[in-house]
C-alpha atoms as a PDB file:
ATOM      1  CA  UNK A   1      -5.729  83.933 134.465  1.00  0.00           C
ATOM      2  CA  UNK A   2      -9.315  82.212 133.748  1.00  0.00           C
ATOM      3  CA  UNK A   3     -11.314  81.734 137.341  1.00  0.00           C
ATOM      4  CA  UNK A   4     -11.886  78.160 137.660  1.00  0.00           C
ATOM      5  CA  UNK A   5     -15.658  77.631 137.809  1.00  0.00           C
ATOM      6  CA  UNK A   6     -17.398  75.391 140.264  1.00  0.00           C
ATOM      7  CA  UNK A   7     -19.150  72.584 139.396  1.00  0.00           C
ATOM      8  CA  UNK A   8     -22.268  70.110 141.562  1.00  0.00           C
ATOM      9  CA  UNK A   9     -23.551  67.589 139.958  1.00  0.00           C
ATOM     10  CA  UNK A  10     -21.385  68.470 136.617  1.00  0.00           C
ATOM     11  CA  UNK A  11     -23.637  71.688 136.475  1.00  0.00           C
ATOM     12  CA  UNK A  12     -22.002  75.239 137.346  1.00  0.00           C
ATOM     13  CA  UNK A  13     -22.630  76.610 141.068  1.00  0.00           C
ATOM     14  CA  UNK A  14     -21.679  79.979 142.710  1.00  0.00           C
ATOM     15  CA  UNK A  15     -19.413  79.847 145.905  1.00  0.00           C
ATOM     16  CA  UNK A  16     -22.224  80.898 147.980  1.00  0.00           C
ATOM     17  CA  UNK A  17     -24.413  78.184 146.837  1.00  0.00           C
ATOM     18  CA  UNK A  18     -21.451  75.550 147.210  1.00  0.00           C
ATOM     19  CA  UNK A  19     -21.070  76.809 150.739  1.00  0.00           C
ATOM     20  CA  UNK A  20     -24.374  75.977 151.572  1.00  0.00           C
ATOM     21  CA  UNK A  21     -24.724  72.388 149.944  1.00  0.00           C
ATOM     22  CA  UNK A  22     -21.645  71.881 151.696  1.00  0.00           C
ATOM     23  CA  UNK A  23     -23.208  72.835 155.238  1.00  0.00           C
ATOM     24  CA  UNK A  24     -26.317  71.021 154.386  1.00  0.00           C
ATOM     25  CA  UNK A  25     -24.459  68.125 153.406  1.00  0.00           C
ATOM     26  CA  UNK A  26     -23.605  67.920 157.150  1.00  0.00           C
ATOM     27  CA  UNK A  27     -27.278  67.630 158.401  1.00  0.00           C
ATOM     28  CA  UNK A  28     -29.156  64.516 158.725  1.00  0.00           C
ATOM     29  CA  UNK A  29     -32.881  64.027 158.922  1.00  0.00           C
ATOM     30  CA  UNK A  30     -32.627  63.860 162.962  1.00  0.00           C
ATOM     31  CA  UNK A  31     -30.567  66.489 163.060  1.00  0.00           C
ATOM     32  CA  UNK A  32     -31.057  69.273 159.878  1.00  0.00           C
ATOM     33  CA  UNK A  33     -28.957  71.896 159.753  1.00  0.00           C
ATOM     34  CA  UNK A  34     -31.051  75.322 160.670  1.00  0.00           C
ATOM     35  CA  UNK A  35     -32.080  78.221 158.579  1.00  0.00           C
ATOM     36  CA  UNK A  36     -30.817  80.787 161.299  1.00  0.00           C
ATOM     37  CA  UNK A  37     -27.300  79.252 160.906  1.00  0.00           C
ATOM     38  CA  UNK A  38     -27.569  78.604 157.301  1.00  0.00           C
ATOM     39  CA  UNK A  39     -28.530  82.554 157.416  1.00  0.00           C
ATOM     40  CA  UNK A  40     -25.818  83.628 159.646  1.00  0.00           C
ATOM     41  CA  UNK A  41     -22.794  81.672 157.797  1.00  0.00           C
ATOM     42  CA  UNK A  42     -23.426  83.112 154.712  1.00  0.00           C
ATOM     43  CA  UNK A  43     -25.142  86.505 155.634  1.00  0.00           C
ATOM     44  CA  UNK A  44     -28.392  85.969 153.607  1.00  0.00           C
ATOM     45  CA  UNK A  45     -31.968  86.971 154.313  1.00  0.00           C
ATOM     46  CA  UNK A  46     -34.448  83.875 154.935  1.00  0.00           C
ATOM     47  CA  UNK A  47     -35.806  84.410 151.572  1.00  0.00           C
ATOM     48  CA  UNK A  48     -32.317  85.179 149.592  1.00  0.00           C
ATOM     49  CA  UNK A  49     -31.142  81.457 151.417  1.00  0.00           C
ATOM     50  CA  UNK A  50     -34.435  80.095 150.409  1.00  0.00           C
ATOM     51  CA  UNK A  51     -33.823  81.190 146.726  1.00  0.00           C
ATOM     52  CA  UNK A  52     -29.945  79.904 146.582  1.00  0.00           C
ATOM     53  CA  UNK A  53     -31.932  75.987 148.115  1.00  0.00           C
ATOM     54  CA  UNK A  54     -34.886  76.214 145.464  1.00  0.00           C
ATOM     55  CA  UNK A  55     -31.846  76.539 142.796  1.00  0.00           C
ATOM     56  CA  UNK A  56     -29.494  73.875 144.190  1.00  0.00           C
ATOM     57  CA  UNK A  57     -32.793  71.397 144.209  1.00  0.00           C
ATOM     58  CA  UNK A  58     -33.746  72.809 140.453  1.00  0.00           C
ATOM     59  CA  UNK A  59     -30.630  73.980 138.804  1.00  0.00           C
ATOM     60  CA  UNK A  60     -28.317  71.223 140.093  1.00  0.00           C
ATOM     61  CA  UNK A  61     -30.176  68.337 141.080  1.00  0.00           C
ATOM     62  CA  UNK A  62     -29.529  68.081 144.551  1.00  0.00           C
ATOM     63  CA  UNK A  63     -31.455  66.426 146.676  1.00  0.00           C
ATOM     64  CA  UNK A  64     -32.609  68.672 149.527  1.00  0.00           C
ATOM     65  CA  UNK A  65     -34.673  67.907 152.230  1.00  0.00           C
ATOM     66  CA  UNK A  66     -36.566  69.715 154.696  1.00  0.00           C
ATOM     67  CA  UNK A  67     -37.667  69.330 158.305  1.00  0.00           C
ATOM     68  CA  UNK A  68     -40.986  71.424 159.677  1.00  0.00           C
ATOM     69  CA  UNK A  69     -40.694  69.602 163.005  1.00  0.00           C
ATOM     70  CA  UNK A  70     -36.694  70.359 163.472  1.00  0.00           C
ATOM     71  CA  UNK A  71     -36.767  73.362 161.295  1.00  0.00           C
ATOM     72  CA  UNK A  72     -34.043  72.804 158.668  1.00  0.00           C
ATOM     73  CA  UNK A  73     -32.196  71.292 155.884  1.00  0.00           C
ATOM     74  CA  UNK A  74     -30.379  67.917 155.053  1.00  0.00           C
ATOM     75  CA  UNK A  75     -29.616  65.399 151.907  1.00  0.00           C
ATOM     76  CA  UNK A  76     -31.973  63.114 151.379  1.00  0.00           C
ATOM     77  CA  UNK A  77     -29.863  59.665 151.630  1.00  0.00           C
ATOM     78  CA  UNK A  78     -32.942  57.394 151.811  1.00  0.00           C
ATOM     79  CA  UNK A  79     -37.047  56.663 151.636  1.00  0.00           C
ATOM     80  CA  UNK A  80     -37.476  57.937 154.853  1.00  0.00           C
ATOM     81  CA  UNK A  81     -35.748  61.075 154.270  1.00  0.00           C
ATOM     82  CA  UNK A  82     -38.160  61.639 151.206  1.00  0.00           C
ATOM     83  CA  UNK A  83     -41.265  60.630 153.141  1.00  0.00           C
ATOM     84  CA  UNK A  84     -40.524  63.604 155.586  1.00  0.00           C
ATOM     85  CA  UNK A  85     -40.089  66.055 153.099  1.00  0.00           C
ATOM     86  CA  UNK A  86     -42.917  65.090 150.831  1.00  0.00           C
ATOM     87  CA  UNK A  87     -45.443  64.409 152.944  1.00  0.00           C
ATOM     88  CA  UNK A  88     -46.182  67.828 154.607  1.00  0.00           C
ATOM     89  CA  UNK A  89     -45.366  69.225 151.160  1.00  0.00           C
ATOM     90  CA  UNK A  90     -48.174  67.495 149.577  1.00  0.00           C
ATOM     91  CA  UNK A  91     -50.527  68.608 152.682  1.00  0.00           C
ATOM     92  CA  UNK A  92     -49.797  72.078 152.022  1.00  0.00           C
ATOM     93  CA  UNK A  93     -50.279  71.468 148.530  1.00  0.00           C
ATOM     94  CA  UNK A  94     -53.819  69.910 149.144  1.00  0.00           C
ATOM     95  CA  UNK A  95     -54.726  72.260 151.602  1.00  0.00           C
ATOM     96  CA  UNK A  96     -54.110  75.324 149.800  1.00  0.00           C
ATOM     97  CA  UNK A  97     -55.776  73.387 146.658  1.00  0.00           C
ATOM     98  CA  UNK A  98     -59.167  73.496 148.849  1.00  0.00           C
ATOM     99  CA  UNK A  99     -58.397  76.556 149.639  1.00  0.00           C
ATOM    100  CA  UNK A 100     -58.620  77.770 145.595  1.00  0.00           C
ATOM    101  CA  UNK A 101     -61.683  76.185 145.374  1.00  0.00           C
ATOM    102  CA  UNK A 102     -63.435  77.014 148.433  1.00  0.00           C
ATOM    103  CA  UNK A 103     -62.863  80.702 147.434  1.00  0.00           C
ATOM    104  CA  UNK A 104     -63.967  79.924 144.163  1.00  0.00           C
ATOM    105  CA  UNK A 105     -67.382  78.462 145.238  1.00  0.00           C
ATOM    106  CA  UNK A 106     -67.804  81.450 147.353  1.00  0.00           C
ATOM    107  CA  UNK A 107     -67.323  84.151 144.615  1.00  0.00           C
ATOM    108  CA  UNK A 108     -70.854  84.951 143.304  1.00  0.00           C
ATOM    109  CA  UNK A 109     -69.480  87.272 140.385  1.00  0.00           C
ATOM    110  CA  UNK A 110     -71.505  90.385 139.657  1.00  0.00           C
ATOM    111  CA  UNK A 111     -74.466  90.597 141.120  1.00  0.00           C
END
């Protein structure tokens, strides 16, 4: 007897990674769902869960938005939802972009 295989967004998933788009499903923007339960439903380390979100958002198209302020996870449903997510994503981004180039400026090569 074949295993049925599980499917988001028409694109195969494991049953670990269904079980967590599921829970995230459940958050909202106001109210994520957290890492540390995220961690201790399915029995992953922070960076294992991290791994199974960065595939869900890559490998099936899902949506998935993060909170710094309320530290966790939810769908994005709507602009707002996207503005929170992006925006300290793109500060990080510039910030670690100066970064790069201040260390660049001060490397004086072989002297």
């Amino acid at each position: 007897m074949k295993k049925e295989q599980k499917l988001l967004n028409n694109l195969p998933v494991d049953n670990l990674s269904k079980i967590i788009y599921d829970l995230i499903r459940s958050g909202r923007r106001e109210k994520p769902v957290s890492t540390e339960h995220l961690m201790k439903v399915t029995n992953l380390s922070r960076r294992e869960l991290r791994r199974k979100i960065t595939n869900l958002i890559f490998n099936n198209n899902v949506p998935i938005g993060t909170s710094r302020r309320r530290g966790g996870y939810y769908i994005i449903r709507d602009d707002e939802d996207l503005r929170e997510t992006v925006m300290p994503l793109q500060s990080q981004i510039n910030e670690e972009l100066r970064r790069i180039n201040r260390i660049k400026d001060n490397y004086k090569g072989d002297e």
